[in-house]
PDB file of N, CA and C in Angstrom:
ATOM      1  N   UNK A   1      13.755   7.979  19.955  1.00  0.00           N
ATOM      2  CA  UNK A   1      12.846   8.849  19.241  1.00  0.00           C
ATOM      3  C   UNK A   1      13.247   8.962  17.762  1.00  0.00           C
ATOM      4  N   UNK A   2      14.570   8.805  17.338  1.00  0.00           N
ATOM      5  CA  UNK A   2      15.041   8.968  16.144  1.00  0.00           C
ATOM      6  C   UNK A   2      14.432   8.204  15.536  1.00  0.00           C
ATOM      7  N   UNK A   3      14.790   6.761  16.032  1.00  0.00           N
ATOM      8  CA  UNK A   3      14.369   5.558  15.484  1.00  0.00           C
ATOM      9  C   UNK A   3      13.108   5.603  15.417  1.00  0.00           C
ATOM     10  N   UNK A   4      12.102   5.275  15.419  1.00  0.00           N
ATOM     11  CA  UNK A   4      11.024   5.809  15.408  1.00  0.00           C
ATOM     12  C   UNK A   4      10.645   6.574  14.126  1.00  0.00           C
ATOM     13  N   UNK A   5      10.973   7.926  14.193  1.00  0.00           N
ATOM     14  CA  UNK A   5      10.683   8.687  12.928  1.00  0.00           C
ATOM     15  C   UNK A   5      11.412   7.693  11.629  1.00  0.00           C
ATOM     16  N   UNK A   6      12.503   7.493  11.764  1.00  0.00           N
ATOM     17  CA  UNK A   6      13.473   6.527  10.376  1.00  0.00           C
ATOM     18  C   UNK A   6      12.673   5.581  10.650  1.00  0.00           C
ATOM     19  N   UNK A   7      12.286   4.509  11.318  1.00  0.00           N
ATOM     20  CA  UNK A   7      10.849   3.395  11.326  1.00  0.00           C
ATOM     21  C   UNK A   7       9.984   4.343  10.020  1.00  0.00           C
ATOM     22  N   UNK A   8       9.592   5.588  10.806  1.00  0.00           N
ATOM     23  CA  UNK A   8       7.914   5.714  10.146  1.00  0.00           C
ATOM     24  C   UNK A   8       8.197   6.742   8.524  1.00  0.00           C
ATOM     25  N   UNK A   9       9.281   7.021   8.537  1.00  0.00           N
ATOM     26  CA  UNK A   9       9.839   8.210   7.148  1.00  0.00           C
ATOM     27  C   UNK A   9      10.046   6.599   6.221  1.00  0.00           C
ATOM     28  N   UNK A  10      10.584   5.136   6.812  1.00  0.00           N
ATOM     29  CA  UNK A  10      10.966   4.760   5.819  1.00  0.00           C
ATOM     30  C   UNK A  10       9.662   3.471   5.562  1.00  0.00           C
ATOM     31  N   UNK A  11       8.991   3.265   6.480  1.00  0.00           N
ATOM     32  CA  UNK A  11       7.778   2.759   5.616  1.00  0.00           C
ATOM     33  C   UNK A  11       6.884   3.612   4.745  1.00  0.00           C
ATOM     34  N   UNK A  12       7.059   4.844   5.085  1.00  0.00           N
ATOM     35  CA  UNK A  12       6.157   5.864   4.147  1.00  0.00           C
ATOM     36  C   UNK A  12       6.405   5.889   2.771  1.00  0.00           C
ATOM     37  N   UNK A  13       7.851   5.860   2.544  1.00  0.00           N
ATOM     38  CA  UNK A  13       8.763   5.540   1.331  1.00  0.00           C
ATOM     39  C   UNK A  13       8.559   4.766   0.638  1.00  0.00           C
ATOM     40  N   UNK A  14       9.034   3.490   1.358  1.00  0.00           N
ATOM     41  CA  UNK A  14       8.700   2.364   0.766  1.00  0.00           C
ATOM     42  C   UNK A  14       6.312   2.141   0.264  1.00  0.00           C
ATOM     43  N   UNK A  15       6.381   2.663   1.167  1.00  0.00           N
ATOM     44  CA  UNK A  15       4.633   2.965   0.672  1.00  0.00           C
ATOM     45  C   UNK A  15       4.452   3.843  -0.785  1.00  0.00           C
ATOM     46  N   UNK A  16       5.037   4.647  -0.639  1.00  0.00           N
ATOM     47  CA  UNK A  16       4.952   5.007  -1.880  1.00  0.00           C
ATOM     48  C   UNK A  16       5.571   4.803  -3.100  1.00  0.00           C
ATOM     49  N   UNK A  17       6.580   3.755  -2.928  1.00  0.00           N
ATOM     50  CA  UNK A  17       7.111   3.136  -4.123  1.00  0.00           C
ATOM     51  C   UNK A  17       6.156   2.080  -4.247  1.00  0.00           C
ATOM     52  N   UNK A  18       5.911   1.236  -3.518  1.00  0.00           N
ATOM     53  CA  UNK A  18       4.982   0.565  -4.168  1.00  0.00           C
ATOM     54  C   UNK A  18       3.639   0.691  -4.856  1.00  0.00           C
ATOM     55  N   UNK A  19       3.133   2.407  -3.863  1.00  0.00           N
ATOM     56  CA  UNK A  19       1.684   2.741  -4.442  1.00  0.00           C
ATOM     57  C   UNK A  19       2.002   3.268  -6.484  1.00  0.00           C
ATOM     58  N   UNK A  20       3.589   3.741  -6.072  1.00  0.00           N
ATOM     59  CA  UNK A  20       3.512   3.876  -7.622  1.00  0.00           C
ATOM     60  C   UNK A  20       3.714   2.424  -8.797  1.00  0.00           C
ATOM     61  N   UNK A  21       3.926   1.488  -8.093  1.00  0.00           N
ATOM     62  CA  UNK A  21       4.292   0.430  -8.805  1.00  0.00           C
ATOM     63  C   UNK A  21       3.211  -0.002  -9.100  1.00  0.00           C
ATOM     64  N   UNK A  22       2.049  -0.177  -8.035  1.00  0.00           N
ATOM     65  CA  UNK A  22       0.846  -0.658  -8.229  1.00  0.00           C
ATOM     66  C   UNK A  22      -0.227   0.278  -9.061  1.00  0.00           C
ATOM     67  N   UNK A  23      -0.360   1.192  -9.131  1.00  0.00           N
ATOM     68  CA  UNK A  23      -0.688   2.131 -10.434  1.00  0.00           C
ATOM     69  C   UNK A  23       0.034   1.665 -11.268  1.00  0.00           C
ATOM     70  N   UNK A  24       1.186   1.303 -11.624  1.00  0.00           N
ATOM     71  CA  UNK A  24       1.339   1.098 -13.149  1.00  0.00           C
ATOM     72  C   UNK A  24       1.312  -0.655 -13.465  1.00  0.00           C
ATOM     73  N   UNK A  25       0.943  -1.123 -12.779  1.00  0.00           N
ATOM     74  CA  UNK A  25       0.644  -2.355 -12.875  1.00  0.00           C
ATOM     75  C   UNK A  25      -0.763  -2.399 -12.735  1.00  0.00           C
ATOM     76  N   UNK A  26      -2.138  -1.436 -12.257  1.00  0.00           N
ATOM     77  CA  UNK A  26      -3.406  -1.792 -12.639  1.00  0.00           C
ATOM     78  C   UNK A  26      -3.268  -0.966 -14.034  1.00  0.00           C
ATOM     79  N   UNK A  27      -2.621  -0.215 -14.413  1.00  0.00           N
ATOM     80  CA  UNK A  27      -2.567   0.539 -15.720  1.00  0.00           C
ATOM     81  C   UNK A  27      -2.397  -0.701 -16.829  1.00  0.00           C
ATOM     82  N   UNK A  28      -1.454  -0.978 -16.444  1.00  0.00           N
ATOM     83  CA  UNK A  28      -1.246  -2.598 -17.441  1.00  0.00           C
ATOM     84  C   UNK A  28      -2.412  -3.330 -17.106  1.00  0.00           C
ATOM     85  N   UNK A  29      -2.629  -4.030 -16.182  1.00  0.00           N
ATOM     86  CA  UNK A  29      -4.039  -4.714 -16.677  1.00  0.00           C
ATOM     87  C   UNK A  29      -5.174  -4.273 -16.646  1.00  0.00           C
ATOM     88  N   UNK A  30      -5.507  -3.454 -16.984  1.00  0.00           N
ATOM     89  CA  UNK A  30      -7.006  -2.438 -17.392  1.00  0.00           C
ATOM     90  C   UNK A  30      -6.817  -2.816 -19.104  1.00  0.00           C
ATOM     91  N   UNK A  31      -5.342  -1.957 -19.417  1.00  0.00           N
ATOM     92  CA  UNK A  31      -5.511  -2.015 -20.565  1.00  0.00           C
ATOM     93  C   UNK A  31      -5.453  -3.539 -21.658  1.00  0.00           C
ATOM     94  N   UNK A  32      -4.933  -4.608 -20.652  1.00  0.00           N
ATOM     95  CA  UNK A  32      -5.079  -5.645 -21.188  1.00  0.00           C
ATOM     96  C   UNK A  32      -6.836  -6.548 -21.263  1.00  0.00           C
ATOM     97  N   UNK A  33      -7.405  -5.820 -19.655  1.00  0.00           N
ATOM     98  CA  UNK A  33      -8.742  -6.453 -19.600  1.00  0.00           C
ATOM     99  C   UNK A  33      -9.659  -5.280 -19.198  1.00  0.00           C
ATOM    100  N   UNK A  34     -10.065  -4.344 -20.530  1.00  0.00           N
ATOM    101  CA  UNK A  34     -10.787  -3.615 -20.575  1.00  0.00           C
ATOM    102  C   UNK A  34     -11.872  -3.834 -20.148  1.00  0.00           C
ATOM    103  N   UNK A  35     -12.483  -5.110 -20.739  1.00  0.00           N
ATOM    104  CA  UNK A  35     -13.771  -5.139 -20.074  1.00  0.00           C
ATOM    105  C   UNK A  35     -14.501  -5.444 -18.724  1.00  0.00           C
ATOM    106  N   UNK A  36     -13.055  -5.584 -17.825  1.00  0.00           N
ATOM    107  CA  UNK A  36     -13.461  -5.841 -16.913  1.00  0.00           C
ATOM    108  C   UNK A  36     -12.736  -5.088 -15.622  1.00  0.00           C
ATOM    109  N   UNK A  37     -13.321  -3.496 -16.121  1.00  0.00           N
ATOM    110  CA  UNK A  37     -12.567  -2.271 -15.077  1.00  0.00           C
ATOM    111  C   UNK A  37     -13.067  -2.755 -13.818  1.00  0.00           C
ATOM    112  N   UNK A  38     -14.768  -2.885 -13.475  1.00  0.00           N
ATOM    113  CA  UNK A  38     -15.197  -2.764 -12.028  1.00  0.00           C
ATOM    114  C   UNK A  38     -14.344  -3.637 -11.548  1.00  0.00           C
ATOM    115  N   UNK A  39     -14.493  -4.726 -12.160  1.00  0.00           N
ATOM    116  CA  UNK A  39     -13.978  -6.052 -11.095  1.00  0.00           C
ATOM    117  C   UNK A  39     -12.769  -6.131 -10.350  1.00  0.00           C
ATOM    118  N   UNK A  40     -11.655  -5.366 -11.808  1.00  0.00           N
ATOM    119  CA  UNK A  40     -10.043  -4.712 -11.573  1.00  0.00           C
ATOM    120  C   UNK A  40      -9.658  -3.829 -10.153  1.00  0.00           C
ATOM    121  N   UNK A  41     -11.092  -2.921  -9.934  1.00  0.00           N
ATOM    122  CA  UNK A  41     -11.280  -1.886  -9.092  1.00  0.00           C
ATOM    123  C   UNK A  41     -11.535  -2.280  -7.858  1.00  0.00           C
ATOM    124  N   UNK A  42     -12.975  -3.478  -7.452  1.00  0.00           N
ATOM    125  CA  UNK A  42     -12.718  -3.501  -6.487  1.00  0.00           C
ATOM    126  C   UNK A  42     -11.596  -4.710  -5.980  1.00  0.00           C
ATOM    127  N   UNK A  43     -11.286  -5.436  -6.943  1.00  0.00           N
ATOM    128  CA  UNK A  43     -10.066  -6.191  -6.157  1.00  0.00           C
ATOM    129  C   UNK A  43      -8.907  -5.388  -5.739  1.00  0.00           C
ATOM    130  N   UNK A  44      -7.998  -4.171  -6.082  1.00  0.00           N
ATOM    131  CA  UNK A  44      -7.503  -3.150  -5.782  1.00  0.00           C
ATOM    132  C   UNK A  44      -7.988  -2.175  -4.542  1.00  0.00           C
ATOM    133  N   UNK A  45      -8.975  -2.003  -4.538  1.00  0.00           N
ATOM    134  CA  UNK A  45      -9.398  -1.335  -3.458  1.00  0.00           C
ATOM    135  C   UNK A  45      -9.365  -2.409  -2.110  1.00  0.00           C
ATOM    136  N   UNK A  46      -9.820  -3.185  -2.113  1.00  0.00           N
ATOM    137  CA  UNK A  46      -9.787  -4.689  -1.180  1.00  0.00           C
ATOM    138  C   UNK A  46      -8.385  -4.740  -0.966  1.00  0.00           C
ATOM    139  N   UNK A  47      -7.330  -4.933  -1.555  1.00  0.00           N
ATOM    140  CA  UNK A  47      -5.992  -5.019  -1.202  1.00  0.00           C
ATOM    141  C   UNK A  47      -5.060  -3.962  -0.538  1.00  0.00           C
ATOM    142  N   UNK A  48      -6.277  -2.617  -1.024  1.00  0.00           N
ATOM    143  CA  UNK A  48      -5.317  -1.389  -0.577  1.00  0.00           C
ATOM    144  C   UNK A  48      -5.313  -1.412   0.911  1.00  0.00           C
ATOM    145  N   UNK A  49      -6.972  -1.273   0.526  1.00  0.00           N
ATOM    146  CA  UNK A  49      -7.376  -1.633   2.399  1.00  0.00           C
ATOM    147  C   UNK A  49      -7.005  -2.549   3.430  1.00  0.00           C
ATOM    148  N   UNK A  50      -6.394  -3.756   3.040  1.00  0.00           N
ATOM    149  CA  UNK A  50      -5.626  -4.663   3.729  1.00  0.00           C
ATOM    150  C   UNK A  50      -4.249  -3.904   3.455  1.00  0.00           C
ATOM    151  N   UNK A  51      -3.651  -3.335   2.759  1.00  0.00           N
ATOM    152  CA  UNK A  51      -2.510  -3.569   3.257  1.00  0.00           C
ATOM    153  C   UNK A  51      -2.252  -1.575   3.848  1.00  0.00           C
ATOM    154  N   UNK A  52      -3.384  -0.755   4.123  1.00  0.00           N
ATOM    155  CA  UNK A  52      -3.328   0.194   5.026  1.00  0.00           C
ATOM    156  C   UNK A  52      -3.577  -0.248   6.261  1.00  0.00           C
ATOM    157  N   UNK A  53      -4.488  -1.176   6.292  1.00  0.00           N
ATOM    158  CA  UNK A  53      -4.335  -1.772   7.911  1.00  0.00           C
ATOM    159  C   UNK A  53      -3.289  -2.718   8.400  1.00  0.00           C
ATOM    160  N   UNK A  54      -2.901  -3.457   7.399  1.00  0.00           N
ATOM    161  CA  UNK A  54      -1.470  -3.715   7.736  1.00  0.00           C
ATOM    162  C   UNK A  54      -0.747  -2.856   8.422  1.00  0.00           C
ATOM    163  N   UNK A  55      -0.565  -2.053   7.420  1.00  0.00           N
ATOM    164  CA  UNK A  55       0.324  -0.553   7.747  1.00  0.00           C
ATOM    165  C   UNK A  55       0.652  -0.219   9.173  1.00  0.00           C
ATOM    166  N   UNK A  56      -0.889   0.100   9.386  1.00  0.00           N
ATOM    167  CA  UNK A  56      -0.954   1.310  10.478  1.00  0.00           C
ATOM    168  C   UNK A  56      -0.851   0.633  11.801  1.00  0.00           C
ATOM    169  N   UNK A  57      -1.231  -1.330  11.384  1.00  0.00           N
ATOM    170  CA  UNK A  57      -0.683  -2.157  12.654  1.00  0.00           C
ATOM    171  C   UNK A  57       0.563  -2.237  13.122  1.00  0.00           C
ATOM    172  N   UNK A  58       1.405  -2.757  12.077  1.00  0.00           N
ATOM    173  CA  UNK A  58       2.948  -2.569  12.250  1.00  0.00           C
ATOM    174  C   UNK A  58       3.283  -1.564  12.950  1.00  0.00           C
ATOM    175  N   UNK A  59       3.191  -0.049  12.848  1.00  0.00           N
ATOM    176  CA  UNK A  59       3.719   0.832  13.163  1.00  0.00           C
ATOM    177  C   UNK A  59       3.321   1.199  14.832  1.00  0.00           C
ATOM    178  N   UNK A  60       1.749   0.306  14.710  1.00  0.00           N
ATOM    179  CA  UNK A  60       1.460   0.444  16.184  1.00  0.00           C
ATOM    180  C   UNK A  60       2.163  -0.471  16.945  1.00  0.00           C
ATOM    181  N   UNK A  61       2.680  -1.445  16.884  1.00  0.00           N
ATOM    182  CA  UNK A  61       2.886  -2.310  17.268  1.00  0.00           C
ATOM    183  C   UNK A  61       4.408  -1.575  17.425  1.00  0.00           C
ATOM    184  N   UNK A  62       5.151  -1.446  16.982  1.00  0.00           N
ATOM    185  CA  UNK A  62       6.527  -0.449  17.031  1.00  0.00           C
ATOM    186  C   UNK A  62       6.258   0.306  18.079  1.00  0.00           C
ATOM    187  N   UNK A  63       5.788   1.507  18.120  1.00  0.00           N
ATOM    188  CA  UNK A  63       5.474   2.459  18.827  1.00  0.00           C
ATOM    189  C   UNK A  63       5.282   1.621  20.386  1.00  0.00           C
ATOM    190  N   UNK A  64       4.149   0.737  20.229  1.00  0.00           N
ATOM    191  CA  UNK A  64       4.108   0.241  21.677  1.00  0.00           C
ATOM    192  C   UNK A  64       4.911  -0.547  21.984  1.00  0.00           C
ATOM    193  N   UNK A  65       5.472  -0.886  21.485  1.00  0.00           N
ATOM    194  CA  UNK A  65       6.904  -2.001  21.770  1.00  0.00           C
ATOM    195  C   UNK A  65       7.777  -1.048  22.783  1.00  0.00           C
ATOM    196  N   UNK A  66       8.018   0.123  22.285  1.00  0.00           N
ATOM    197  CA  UNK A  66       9.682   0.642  22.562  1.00  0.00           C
ATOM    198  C   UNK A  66       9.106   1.370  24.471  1.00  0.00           C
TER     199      UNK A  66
END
């Protein structure tokens, strides 16, 4: 059961270091390719969404493993 929570406390972590990395990396290229916010947006949104379902597979896949 421990394991488990340290599984799911430390992908959350690591989720949010990257969600902050990736904000400051669409911050950088917005401001390099202003004119092209939508496009910036939905390729970001498309990736988020793959990699929340990533996510929430892994962890299922854990869970039903043990």
């Amino acid at each position: 059961m421990i394991q488990i929570l340290y599984d799911i406390a430390l992908r959350l972590g690591l989720g949010l270091i990257l969600g902050v990395m990736l904000i400051i990396f669409i911050t950088i290229v917005e401001t390099a390719f202003y004119n092209h916010n939508k496009q910036i947006h939905i390729v970001v949104i498309a990736f988020l969404i793959a990699l929340i379902i990533y996510a929430l597979g892994d962890i299922a896949i854990e869970i039903l493993r043990i």
